[in-house]
PDB file of N, CA and C in Angstrom:
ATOM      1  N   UNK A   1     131.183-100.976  53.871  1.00  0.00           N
ATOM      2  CA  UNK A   1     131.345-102.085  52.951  1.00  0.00           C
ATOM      3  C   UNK A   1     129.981-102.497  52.421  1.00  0.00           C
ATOM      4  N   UNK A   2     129.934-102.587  51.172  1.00  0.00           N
ATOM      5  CA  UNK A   2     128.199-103.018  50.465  1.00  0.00           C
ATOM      6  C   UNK A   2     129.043-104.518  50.155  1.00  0.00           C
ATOM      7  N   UNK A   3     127.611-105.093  50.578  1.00  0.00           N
ATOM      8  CA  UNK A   3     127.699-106.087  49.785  1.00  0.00           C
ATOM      9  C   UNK A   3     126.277-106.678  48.907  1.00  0.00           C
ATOM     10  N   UNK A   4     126.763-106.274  47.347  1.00  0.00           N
ATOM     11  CA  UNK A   4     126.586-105.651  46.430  1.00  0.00           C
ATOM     12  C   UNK A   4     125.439-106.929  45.499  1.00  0.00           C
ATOM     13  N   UNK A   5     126.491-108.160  46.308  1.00  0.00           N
ATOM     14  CA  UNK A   5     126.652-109.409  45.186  1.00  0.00           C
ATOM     15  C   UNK A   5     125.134-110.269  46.267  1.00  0.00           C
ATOM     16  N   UNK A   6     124.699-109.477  47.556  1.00  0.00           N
ATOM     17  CA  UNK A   6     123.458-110.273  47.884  1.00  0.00           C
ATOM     18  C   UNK A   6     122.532-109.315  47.409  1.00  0.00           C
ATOM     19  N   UNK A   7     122.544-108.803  46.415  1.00  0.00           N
ATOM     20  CA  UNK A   7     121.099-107.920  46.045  1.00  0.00           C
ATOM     21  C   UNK A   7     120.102-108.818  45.161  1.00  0.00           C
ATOM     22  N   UNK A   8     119.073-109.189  45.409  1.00  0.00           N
ATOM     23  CA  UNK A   8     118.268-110.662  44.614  1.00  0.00           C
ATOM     24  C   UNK A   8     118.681-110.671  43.271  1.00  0.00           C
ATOM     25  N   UNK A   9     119.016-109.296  42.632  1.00  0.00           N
ATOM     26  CA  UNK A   9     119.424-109.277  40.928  1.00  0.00           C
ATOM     27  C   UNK A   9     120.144-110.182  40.653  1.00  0.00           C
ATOM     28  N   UNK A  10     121.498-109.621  41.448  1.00  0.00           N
ATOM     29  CA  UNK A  10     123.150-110.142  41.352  1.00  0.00           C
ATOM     30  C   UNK A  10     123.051-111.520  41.677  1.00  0.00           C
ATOM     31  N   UNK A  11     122.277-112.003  42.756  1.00  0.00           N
ATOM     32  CA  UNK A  11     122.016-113.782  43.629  1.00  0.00           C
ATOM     33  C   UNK A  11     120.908-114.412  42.257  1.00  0.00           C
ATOM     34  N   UNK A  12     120.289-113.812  41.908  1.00  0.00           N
ATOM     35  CA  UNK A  12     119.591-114.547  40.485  1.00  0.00           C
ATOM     36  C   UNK A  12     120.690-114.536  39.692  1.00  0.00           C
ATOM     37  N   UNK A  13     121.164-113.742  39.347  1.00  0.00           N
ATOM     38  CA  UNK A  13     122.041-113.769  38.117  1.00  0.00           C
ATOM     39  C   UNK A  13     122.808-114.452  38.307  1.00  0.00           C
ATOM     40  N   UNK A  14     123.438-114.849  39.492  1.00  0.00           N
ATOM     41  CA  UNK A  14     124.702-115.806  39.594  1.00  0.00           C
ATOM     42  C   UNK A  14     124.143-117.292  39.872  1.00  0.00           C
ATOM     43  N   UNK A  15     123.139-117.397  40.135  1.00  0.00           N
ATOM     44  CA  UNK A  15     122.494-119.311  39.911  1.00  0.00           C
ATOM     45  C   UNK A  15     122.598-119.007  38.368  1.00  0.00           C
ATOM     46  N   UNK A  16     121.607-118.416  37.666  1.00  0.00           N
ATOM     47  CA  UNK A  16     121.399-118.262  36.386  1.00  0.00           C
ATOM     48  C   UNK A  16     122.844-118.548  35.620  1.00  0.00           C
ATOM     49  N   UNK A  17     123.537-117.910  35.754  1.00  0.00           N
ATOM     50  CA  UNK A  17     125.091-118.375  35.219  1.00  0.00           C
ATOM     51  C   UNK A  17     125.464-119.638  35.532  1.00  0.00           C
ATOM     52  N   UNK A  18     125.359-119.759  36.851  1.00  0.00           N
ATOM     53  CA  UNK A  18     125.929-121.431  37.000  1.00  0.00           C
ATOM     54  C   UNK A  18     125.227-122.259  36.074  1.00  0.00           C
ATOM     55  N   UNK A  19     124.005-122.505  36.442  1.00  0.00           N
ATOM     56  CA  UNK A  19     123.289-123.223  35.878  1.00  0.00           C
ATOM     57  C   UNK A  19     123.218-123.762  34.525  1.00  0.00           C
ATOM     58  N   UNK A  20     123.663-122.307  33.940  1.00  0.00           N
ATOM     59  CA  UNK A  20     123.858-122.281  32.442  1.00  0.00           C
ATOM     60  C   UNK A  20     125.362-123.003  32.236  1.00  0.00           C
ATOM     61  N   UNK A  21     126.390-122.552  33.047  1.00  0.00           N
ATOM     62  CA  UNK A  21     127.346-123.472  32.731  1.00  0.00           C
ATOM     63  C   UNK A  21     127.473-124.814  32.869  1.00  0.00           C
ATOM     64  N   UNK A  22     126.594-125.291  34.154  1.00  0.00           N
ATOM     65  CA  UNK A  22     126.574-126.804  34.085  1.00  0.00           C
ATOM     66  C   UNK A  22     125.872-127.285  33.235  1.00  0.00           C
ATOM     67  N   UNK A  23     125.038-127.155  32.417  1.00  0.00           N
ATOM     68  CA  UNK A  23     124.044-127.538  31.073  1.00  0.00           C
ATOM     69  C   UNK A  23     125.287-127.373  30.119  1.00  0.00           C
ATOM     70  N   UNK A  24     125.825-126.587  29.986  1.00  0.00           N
ATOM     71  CA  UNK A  24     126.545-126.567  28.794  1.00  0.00           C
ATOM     72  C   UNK A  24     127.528-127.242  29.146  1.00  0.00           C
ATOM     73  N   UNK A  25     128.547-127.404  30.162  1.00  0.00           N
ATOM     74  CA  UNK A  25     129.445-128.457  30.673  1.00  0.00           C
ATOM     75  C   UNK A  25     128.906-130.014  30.059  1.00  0.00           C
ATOM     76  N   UNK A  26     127.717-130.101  30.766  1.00  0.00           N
ATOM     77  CA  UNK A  26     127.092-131.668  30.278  1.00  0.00           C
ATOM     78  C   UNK A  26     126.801-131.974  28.746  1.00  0.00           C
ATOM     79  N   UNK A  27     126.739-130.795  28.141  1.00  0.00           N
ATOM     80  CA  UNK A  27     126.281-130.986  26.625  1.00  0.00           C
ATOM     81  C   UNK A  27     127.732-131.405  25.681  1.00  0.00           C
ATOM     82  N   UNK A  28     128.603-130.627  26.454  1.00  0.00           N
ATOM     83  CA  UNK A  28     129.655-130.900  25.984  1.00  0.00           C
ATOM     84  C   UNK A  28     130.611-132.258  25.879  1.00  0.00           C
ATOM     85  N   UNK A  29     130.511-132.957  27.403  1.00  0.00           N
ATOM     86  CA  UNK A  29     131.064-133.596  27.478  1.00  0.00           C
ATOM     87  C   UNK A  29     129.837-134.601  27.096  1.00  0.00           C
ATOM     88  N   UNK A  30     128.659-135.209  26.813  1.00  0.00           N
ATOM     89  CA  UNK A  30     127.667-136.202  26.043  1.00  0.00           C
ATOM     90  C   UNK A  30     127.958-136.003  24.770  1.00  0.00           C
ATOM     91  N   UNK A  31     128.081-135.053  23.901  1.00  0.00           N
ATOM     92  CA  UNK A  31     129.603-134.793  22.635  1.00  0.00           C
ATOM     93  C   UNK A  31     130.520-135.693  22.582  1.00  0.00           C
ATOM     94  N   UNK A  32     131.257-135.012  23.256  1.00  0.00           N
ATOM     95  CA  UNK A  32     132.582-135.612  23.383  1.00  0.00           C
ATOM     96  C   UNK A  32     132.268-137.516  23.706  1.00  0.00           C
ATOM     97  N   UNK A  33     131.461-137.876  24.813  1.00  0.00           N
ATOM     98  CA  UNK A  33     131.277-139.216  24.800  1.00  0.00           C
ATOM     99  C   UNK A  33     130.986-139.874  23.712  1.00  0.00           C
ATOM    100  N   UNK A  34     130.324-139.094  23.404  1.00  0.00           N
ATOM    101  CA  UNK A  34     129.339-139.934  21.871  1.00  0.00           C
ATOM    102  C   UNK A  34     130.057-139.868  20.480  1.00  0.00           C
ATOM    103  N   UNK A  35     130.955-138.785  20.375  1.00  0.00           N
ATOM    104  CA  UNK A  35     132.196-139.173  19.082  1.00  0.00           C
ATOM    105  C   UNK A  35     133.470-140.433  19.555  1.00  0.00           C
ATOM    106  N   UNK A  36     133.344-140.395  21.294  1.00  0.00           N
ATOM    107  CA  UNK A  36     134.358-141.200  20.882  1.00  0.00           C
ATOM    108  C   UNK A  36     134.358-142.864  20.256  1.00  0.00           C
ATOM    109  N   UNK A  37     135.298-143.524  19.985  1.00  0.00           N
ATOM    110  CA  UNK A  37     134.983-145.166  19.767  1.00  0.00           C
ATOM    111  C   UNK A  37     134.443-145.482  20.390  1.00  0.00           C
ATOM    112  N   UNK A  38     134.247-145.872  21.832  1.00  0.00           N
ATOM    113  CA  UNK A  38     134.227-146.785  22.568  1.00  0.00           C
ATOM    114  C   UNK A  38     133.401-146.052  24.205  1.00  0.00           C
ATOM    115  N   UNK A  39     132.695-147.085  24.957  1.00  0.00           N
ATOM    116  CA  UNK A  39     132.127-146.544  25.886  1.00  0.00           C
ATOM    117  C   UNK A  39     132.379-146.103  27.431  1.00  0.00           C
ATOM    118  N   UNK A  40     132.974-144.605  27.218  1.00  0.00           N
ATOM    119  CA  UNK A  40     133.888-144.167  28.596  1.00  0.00           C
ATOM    120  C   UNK A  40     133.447-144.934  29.997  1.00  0.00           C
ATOM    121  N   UNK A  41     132.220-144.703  30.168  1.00  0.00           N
ATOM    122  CA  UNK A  41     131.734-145.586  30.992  1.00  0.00           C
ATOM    123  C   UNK A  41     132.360-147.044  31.424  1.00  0.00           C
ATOM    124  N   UNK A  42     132.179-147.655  30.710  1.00  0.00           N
ATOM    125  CA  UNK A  42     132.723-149.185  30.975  1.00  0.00           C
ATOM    126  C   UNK A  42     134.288-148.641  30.705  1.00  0.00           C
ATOM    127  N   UNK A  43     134.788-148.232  29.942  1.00  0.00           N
ATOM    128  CA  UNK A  43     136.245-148.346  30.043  1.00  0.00           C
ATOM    129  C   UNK A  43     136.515-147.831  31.438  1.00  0.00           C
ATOM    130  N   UNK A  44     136.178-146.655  31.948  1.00  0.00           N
ATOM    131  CA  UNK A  44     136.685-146.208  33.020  1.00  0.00           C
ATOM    132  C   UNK A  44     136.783-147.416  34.258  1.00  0.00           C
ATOM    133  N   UNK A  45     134.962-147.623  34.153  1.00  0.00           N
ATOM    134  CA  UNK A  45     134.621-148.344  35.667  1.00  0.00           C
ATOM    135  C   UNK A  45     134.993-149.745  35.951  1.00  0.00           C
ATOM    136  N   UNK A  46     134.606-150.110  34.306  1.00  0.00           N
ATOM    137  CA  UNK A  46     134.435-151.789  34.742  1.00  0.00           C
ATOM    138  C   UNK A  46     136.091-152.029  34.191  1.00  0.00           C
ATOM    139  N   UNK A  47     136.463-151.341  33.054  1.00  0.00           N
ATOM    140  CA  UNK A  47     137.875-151.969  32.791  1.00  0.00           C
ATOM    141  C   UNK A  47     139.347-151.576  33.470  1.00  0.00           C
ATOM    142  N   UNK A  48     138.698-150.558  34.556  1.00  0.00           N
ATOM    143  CA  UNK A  48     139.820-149.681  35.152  1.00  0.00           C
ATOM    144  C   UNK A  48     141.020-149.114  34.431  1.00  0.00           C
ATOM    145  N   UNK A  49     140.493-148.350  33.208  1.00  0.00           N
ATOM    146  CA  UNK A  49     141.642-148.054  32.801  1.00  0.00           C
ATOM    147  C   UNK A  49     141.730-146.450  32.967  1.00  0.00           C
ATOM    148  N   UNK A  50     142.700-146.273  33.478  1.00  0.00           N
ATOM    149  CA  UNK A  50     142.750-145.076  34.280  1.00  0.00           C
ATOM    150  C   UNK A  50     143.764-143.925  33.531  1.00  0.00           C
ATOM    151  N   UNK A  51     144.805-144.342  32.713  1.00  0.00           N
ATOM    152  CA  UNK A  51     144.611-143.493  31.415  1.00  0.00           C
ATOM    153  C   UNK A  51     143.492-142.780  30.943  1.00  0.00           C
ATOM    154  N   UNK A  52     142.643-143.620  30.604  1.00  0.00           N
ATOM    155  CA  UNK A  52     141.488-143.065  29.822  1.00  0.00           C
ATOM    156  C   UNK A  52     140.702-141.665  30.569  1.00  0.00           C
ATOM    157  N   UNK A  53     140.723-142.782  32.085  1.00  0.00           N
ATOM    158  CA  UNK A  53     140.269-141.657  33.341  1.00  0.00           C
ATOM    159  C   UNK A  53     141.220-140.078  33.297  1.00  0.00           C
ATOM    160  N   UNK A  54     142.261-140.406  32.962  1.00  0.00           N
ATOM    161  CA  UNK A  54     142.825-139.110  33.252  1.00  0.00           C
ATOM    162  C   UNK A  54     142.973-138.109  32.484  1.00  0.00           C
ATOM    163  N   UNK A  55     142.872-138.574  31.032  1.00  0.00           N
ATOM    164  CA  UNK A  55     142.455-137.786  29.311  1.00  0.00           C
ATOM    165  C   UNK A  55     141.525-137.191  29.960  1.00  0.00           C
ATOM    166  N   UNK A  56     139.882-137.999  30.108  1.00  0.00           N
ATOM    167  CA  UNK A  56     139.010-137.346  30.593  1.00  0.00           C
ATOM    168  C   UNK A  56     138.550-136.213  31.714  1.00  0.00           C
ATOM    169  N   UNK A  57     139.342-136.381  32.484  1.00  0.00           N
ATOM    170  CA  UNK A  57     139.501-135.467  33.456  1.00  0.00           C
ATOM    171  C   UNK A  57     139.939-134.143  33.195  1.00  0.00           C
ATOM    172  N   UNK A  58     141.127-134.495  32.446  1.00  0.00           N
ATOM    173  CA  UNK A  58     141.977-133.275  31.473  1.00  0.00           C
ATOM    174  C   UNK A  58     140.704-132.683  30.850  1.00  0.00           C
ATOM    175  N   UNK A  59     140.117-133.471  30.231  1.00  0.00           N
ATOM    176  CA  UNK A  59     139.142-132.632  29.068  1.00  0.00           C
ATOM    177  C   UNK A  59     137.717-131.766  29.858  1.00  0.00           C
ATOM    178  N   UNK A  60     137.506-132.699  30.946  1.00  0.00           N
ATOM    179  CA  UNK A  60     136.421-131.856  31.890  1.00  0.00           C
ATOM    180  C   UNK A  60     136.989-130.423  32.596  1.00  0.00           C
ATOM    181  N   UNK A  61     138.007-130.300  32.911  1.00  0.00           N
ATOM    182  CA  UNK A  61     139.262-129.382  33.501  1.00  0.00           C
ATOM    183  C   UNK A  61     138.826-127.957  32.173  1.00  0.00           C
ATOM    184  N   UNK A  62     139.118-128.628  30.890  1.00  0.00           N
ATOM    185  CA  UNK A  62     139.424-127.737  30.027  1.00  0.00           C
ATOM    186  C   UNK A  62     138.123-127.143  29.602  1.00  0.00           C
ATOM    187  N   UNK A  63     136.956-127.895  29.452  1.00  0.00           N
ATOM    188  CA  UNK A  63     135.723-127.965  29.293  1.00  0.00           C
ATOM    189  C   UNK A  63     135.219-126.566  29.757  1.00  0.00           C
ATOM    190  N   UNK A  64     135.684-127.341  31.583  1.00  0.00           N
ATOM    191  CA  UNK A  64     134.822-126.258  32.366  1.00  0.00           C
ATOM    192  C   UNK A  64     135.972-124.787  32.482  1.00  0.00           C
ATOM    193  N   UNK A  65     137.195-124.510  31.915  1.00  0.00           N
ATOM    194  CA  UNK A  65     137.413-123.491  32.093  1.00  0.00           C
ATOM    195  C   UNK A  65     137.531-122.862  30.877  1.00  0.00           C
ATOM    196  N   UNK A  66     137.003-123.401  29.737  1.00  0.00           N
ATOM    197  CA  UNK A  66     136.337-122.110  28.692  1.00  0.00           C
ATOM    198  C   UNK A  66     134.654-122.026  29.254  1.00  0.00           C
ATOM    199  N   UNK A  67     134.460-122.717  29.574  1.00  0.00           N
ATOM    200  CA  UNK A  67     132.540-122.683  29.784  1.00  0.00           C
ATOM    201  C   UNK A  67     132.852-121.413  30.463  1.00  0.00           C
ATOM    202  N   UNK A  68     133.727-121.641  31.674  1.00  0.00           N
ATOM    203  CA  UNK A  68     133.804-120.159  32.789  1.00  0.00           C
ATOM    204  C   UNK A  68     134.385-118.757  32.502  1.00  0.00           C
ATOM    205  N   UNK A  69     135.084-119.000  31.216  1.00  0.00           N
ATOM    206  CA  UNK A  69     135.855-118.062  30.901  1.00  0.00           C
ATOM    207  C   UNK A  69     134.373-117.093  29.563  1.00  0.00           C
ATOM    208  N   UNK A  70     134.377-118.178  28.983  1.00  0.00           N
ATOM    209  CA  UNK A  70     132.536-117.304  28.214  1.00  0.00           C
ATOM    210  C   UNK A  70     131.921-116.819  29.172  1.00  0.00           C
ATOM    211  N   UNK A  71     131.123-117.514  30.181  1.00  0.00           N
ATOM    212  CA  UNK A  71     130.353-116.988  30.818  1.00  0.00           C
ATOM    213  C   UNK A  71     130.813-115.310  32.059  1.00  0.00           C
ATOM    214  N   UNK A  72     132.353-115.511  32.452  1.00  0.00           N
ATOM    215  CA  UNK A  72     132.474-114.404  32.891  1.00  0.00           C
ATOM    216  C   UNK A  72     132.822-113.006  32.032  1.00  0.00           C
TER     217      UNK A  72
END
């Protein structure tokens, strides 16, 4: 059995990917914050509205599985 995926190339290359997806995850969703009306932040925390929480969640969900689906 090799294991293939601890060779320093493959272990660089796979931070390198993450990394790149969480930058682009965050770029996306500071986008998305910044077109919308109003400030997710306070709606979520201070106004508890948990609708809002759960759109958002949806959209981080969806976010991160095209980010993962480009990157693989």
């Amino acid at each position: 059995m090799k294991l293939e995926w601890l060779q320093p190339t493959a272990f660089l290359g796979s931070i390198l990917y993450a990394v790149i997806g969480v930058v682009v995850f965050w770029v996306c969703f500071i986008i998305v914050d910044k077109i919308t009306p109003y400030d997710l932040w306070r709606e979520i925390v201070e106004k508890q509205n948990q609708a809002l929480a759960l759109v958002v969640a949806a959209m981080c969900l969806g976010i991160s599985i095209i980010v993962a689906a480009a990157i693989h």
